[in-house]
N, C-alpha and C. Protein backbone atom coordinates (compact mmCIF):
# COMPACT_ATOMS: atom_id res chain seq x y z
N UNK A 1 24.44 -0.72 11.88
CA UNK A 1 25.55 -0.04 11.25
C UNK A 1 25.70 -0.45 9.79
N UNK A 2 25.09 -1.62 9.23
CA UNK A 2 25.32 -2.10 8.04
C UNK A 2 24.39 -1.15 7.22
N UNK A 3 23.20 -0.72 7.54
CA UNK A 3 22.38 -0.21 6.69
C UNK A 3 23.13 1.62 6.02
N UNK A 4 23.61 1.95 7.21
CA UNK A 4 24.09 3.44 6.93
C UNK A 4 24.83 3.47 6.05
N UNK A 5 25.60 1.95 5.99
CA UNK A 5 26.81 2.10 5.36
C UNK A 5 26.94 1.85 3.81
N UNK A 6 25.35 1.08 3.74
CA UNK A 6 25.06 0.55 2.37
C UNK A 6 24.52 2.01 1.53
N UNK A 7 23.44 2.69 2.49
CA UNK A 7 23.33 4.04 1.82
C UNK A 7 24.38 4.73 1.52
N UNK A 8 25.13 5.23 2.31
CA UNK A 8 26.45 5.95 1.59
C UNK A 8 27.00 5.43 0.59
N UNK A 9 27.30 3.86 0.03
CA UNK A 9 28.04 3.17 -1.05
C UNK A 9 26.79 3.66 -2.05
N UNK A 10 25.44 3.27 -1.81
CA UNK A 10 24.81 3.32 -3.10
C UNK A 10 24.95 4.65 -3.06
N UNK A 11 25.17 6.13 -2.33
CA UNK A 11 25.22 7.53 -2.59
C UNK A 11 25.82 7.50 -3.75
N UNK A 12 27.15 7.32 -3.35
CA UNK A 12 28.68 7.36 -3.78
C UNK A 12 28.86 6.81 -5.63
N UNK A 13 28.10 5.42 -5.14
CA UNK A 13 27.74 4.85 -6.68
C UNK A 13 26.66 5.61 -7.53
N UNK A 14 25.88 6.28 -7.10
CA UNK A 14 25.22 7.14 -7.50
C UNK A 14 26.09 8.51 -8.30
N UNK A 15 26.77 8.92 -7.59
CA UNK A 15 27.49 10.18 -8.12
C UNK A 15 28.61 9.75 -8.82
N UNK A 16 29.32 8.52 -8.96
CA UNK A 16 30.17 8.06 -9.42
C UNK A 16 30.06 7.33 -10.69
N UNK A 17 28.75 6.86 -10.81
CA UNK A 17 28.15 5.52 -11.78
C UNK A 17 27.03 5.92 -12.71
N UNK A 18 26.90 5.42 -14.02
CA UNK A 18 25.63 5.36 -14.51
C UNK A 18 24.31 4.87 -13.78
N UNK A 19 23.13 5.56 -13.83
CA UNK A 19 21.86 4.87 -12.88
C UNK A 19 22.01 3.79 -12.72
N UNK A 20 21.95 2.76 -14.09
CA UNK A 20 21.89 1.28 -13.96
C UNK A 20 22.83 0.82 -13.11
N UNK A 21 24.26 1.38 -12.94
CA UNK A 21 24.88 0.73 -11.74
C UNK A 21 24.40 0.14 -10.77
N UNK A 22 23.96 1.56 -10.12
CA UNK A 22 23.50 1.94 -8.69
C UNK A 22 22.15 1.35 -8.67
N UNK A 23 21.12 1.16 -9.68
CA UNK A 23 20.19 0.42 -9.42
C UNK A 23 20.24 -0.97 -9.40
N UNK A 24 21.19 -1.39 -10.13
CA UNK A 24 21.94 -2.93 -9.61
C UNK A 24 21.65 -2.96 -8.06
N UNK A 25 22.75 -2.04 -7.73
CA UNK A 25 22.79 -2.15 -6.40
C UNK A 25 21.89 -2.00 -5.14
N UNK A 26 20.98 -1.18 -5.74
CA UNK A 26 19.85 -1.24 -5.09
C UNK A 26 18.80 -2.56 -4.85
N UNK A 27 18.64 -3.07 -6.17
CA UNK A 27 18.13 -4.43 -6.13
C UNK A 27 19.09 -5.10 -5.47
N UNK A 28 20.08 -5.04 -5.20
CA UNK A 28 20.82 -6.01 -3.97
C UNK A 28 20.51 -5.93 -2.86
N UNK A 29 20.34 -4.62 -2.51
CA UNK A 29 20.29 -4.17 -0.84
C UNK A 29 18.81 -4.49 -0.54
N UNK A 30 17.95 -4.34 -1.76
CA UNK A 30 16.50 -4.53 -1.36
C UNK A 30 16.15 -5.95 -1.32
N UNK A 31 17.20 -7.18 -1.37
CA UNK A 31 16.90 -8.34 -1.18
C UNK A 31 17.05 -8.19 0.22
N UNK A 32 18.38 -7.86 1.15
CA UNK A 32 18.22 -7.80 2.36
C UNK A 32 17.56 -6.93 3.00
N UNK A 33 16.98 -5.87 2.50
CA UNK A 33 16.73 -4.82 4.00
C UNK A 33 14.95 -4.64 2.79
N UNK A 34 14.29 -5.21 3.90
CA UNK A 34 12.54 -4.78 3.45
C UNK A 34 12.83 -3.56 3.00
N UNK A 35 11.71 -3.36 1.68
CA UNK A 35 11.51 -2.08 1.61
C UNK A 35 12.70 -0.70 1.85
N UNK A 36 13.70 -0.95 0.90
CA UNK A 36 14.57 -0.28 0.99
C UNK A 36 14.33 1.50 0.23
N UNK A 37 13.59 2.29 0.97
CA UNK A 37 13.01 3.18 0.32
C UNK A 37 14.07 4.19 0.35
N UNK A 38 15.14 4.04 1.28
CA UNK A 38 16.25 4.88 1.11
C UNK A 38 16.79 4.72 -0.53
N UNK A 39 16.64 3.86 -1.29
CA UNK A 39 17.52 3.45 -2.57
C UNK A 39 16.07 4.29 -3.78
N UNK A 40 15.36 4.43 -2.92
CA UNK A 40 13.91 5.50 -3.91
C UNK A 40 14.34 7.28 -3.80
N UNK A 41 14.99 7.29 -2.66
CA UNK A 41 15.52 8.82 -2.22
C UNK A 41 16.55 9.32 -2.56
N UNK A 42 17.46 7.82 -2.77
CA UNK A 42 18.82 8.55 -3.87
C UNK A 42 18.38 8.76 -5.31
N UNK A 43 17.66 7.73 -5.87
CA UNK A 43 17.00 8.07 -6.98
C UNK A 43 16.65 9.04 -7.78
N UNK A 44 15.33 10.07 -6.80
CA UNK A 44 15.14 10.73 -6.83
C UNK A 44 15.93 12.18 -6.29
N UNK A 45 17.03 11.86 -6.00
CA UNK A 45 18.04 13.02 -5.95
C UNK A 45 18.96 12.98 -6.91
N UNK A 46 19.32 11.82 -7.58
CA UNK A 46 19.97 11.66 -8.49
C UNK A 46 19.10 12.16 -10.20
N UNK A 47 17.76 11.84 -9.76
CA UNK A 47 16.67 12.87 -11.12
C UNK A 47 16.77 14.36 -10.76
N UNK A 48 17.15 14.94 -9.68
CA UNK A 48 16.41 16.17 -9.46
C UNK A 48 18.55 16.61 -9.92
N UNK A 49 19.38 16.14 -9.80
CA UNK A 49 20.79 16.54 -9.81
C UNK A 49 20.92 16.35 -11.26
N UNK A 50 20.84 14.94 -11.90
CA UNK A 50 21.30 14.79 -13.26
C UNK A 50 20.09 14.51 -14.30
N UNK A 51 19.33 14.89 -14.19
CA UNK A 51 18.34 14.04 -15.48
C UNK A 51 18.30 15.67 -15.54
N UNK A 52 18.39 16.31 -16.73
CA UNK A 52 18.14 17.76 -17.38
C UNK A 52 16.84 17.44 -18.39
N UNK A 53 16.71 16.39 -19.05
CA UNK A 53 15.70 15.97 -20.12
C UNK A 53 15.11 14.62 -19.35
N UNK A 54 14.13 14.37 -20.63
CA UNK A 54 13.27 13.08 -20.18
C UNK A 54 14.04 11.91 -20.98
N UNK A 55 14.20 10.81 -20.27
CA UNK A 55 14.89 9.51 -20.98
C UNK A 55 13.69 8.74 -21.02
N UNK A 56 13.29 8.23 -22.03
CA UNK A 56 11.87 7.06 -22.94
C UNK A 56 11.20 7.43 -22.27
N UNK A 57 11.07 9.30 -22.15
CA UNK A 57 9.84 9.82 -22.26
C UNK A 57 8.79 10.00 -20.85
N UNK A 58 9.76 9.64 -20.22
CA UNK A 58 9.40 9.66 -18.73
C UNK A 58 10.21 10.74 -18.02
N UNK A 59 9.90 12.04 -17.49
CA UNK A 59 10.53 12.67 -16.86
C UNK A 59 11.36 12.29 -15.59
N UNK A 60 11.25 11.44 -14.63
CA UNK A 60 11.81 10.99 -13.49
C UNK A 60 12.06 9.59 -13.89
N UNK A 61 12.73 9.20 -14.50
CA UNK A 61 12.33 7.98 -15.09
C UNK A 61 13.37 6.89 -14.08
N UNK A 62 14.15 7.50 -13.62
CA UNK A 62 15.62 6.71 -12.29
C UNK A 62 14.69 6.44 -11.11
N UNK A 63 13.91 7.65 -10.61
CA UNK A 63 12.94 7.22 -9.77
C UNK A 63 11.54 6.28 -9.98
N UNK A 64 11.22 6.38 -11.34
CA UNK A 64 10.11 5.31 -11.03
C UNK A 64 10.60 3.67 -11.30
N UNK A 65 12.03 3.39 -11.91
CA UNK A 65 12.29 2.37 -11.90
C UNK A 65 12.79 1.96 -10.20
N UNK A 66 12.80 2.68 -9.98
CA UNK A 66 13.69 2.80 -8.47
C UNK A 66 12.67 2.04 -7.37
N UNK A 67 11.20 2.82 -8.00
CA UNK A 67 9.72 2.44 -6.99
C UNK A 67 9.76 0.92 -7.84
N UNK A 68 9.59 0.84 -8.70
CA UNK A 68 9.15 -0.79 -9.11
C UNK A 68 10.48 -1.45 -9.03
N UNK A 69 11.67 -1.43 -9.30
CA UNK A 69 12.61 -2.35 -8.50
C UNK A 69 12.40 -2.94 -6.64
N UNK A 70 12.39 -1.43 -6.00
CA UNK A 70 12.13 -2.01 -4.06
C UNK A 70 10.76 -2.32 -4.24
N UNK A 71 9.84 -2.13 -4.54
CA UNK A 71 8.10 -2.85 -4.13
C UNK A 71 8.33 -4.35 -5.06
N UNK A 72 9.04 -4.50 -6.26
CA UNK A 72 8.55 -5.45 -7.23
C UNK A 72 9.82 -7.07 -6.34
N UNK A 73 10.73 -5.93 -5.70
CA UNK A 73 11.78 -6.85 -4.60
C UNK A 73 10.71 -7.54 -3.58
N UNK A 74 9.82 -6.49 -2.82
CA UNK A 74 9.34 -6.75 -1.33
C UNK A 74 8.67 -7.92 -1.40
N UNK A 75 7.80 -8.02 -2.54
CA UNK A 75 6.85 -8.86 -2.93
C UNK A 75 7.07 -10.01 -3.15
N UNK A 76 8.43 -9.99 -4.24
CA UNK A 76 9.32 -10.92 -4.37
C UNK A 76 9.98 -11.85 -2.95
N UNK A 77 10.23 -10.94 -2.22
CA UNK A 77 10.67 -11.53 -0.85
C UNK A 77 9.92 -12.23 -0.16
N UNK A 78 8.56 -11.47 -0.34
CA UNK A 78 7.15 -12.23 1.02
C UNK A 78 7.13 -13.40 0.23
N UNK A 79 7.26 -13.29 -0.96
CA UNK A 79 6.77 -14.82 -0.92
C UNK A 79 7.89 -15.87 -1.12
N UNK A 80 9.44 -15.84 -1.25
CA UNK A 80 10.05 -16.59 -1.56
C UNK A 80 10.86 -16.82 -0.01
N UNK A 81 10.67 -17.91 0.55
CA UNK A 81 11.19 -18.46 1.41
C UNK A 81 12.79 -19.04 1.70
N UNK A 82 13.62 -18.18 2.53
CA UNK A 82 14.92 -17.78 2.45
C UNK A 82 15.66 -17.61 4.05
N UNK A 83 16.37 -18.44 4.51
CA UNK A 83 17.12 -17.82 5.74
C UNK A 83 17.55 -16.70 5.64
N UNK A 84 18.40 -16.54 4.54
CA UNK A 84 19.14 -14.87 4.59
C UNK A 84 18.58 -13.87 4.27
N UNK A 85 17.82 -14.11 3.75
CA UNK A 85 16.72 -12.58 3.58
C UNK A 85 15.90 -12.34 5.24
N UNK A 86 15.84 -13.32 5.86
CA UNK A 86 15.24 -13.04 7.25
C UNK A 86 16.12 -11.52 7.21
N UNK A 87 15.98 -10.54 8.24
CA UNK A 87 16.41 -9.65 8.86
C UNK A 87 16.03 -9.07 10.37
């Protein structure tokens, strides 16, 4: 029940917040939950809703920080040894 609930907040912060908010928040959730690819899908709904132009020239540019924030997390995780990141 925790996970559903974190997607809807990052939705919400999504439609409510500048990207960087919500990608804060994403790098949070992707410390606890592996591979949080749900926080890649708001992303990319949040490029396909609000990005009208390219920002530094990157057309999707919310979504590809979105892919290297959760993979550049996962990696981060396998190797750093942590009770609370267990899940």
């Amino acid at each position: 029940m925790e996970r559903p609930a974190l997607v809807l907040g990052i939705f919400l912060l999504s439609v409510l917040f500048p990207w960087w908010v919500f990608m804060v928040a994403i790098a949070g959730v992707s410390f606890r939950f592996p591979l949080f690819l749900e926080g890649v899908i708001i992303a990319a709904l949040y490029d396909m809703l609000y990005a009208t132009h390219e920002l530094f020239g990157i057309r999707f540019f919310v979504t590809a920080v979105a892919l290297v924030v959760c993979f550049g997390i996962f990696f981060i995780r396998r190797s750093v040894r942590y009770d609370a990141f267990s899940s």
